[in-house]
C-alpha atoms as a PDB file:
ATOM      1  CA  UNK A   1      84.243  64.644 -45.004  1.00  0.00           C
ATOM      2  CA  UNK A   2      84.570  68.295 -46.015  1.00  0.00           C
ATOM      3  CA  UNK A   3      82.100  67.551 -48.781  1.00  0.00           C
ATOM      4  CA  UNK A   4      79.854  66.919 -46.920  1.00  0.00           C
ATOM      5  CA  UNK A   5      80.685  69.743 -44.860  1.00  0.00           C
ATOM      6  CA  UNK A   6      81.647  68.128 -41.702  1.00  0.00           C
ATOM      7  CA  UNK A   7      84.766  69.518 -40.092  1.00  0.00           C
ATOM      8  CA  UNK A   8      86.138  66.613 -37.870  1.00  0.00           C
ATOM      9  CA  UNK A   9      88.127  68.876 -35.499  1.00  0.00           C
ATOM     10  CA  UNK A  10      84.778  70.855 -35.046  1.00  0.00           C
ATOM     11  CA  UNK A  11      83.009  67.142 -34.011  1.00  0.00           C
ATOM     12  CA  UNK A  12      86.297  66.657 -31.694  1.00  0.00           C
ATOM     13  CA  UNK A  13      85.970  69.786 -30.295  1.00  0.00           C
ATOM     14  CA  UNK A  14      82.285  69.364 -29.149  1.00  0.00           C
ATOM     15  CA  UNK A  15      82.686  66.133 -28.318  1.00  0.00           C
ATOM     16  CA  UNK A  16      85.164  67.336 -25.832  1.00  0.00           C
ATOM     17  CA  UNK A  17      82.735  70.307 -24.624  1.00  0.00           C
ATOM     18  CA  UNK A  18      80.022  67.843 -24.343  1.00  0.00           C
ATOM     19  CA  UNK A  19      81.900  65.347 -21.953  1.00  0.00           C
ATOM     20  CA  UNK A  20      83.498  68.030 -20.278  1.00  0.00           C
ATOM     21  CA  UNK A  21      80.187  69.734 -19.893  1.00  0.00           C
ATOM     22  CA  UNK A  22      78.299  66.434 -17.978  1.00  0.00           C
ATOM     23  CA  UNK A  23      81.325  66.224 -15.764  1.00  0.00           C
ATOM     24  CA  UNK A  24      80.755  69.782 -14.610  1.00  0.00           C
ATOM     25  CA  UNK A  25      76.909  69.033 -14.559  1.00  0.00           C
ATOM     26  CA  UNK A  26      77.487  65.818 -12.689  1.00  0.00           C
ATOM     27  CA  UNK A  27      79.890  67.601  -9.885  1.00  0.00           C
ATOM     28  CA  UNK A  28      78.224  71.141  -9.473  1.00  0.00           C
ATOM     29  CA  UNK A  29      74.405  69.351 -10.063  1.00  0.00           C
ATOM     30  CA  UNK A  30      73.605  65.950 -10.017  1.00  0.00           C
ATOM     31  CA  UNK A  31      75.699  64.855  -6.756  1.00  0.00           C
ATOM     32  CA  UNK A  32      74.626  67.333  -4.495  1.00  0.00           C
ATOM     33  CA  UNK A  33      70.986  66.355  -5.517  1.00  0.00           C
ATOM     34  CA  UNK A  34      71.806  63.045  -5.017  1.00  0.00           C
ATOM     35  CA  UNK A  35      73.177  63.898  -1.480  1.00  0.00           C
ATOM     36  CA  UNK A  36      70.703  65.695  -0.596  1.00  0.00           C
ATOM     37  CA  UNK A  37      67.922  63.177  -2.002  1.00  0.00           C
ATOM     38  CA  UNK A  38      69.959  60.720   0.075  1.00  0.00           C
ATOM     39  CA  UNK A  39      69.981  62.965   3.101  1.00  0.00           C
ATOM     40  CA  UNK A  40      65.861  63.445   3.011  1.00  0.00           C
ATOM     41  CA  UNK A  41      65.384  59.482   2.614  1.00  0.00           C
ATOM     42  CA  UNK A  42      67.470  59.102   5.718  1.00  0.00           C
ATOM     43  CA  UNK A  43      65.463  61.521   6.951  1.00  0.00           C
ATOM     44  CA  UNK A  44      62.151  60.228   6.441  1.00  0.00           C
ATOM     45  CA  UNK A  45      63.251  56.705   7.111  1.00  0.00           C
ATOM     46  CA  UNK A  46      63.822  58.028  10.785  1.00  0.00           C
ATOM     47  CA  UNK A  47      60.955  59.886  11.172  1.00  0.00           C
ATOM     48  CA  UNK A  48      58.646  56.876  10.065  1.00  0.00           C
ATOM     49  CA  UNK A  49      60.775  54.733  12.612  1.00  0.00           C
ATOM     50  CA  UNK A  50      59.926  57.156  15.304  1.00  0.00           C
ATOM     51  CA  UNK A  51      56.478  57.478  14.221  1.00  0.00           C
ATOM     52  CA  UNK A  52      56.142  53.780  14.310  1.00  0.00           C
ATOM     53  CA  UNK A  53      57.795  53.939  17.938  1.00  0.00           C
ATOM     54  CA  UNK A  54      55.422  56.636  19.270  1.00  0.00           C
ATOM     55  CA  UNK A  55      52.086  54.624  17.795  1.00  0.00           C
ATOM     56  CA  UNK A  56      53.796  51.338  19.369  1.00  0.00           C
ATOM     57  CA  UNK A  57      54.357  53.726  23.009  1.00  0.00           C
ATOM     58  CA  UNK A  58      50.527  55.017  22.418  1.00  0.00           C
ATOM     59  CA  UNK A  59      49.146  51.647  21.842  1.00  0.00           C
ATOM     60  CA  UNK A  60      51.087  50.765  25.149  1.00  0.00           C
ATOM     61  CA  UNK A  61      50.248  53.267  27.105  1.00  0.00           C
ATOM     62  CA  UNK A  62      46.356  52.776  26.096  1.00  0.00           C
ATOM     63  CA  UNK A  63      47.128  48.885  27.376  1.00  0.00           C
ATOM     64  CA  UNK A  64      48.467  50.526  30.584  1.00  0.00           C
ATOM     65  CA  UNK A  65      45.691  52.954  31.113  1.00  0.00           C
ATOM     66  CA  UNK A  66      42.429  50.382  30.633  1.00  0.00           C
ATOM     67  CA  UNK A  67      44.874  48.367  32.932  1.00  0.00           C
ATOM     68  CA  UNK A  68      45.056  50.870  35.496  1.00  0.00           C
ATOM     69  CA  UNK A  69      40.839  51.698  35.076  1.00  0.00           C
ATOM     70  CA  UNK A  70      40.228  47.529  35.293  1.00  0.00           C
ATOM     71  CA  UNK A  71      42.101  47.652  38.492  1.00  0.00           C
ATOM     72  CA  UNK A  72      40.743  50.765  39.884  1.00  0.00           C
ATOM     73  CA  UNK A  73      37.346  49.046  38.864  1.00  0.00           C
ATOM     74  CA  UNK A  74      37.820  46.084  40.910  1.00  0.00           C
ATOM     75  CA  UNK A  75      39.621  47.609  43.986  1.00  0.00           C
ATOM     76  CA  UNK A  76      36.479  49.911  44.003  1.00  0.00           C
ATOM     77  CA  UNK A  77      33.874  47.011  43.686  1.00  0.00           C
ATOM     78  CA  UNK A  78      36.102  45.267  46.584  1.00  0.00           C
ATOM     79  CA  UNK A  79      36.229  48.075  48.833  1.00  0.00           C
ATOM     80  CA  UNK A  80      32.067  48.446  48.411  1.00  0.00           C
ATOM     81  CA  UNK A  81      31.587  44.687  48.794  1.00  0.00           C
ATOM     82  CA  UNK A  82      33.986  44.772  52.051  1.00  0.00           C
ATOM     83  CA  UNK A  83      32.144  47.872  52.998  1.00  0.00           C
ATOM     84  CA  UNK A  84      28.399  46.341  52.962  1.00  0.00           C
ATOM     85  CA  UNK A  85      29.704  42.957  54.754  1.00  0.00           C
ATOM     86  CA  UNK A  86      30.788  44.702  57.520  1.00  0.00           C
ATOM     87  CA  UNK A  87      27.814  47.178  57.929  1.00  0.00           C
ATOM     88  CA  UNK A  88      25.676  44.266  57.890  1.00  0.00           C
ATOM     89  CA  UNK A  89      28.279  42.911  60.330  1.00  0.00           C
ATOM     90  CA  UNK A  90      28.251  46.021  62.527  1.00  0.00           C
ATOM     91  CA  UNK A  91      23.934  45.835  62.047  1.00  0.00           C
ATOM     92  CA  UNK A  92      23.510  43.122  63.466  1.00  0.00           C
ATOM     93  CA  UNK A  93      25.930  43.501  66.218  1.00  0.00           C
ATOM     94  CA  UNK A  94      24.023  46.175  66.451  1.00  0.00           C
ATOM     95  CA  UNK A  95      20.918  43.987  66.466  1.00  0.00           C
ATOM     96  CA  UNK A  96      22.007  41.167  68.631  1.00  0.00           C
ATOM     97  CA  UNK A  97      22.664  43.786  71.309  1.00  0.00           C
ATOM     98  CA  UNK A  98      19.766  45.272  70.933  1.00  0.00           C
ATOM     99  CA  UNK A  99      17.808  42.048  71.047  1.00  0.00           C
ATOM    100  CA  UNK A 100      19.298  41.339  74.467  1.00  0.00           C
ATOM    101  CA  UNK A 101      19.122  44.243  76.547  1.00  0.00           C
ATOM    102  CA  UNK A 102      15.529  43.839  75.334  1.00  0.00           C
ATOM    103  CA  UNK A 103      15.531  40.187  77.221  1.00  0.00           C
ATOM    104  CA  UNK A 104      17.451  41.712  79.880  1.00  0.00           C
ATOM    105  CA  UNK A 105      14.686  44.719  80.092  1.00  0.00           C
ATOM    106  CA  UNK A 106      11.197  41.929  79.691  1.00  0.00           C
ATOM    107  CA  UNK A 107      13.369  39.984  81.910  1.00  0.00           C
ATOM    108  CA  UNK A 108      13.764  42.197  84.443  1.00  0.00           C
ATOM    109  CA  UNK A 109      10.072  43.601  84.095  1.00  0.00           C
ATOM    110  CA  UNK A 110       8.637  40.379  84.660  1.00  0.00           C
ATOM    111  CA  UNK A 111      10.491  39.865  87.486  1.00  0.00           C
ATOM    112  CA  UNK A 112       9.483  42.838  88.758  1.00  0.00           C
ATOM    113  CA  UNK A 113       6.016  42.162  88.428  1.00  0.00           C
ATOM    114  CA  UNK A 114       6.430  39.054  90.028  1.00  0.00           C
ATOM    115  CA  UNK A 115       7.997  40.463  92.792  1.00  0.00           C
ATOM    116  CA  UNK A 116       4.957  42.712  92.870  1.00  0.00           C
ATOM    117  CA  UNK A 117       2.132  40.097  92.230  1.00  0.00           C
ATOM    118  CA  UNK A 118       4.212  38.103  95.562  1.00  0.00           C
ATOM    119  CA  UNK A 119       4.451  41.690  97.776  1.00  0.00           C
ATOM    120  CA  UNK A 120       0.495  42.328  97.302  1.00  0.00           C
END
């Protein structure tokens, strides 16, 4: 091989500097990338979990809040609709004793005028 001018311990020798030079590269480089590319997909992986939990807690909470407007909706409608049927109650309470102190008053007048009429 020295014809050709290839000097086998020379090949040995950077063989040797070539596999000692990827272990160095793979200790000092390519596992802390690793670890740290494995610490950011953890990463993300929990903050799209807690993303998806905060959209499902919004959605949720939207539910809750037409919920609580439906409610106050109705409760408001009810308390109107209770509100009318008794003023209409209280009117013609109202009404009815109004209607018969009006008898009791033509009542009371036309006796009165008969009582006249029979005194003349």
């Amino acid at each position: 091989m020295e014809k050709l001018g290839i000097d086998p311990l020379l090949i040995a020798v950077q063989i040797i500097n070539f596999v000692l030079l990827l272990i160095i590269l793979r200790k000092v480089l390519y596992k802390p990338i690793l670890t740290t590319m494995a610490n950011r997909q953890k990463e993300l992986a929990e903050i799209e979990k807690k993303s998806v939990e905060v959209d499902r807690a919004l959605s949720d909470l939207k539910k809750r809040e037409k919920e609580i407007l439906t409610n106050a909706q109705n409760e408001k409608r009810d308390l109107i609709l209770a509100a009318k049927r008794d003023a209409e109650a209280e009117r013609k309470k109202i009404l009815d004793k109004a209607n018969n102190q009006a008898k009791e008053i033509l009542s009371g007048t036309r006796a009165q005028i008969e009582r006249d009429k029979k005194a003349k």
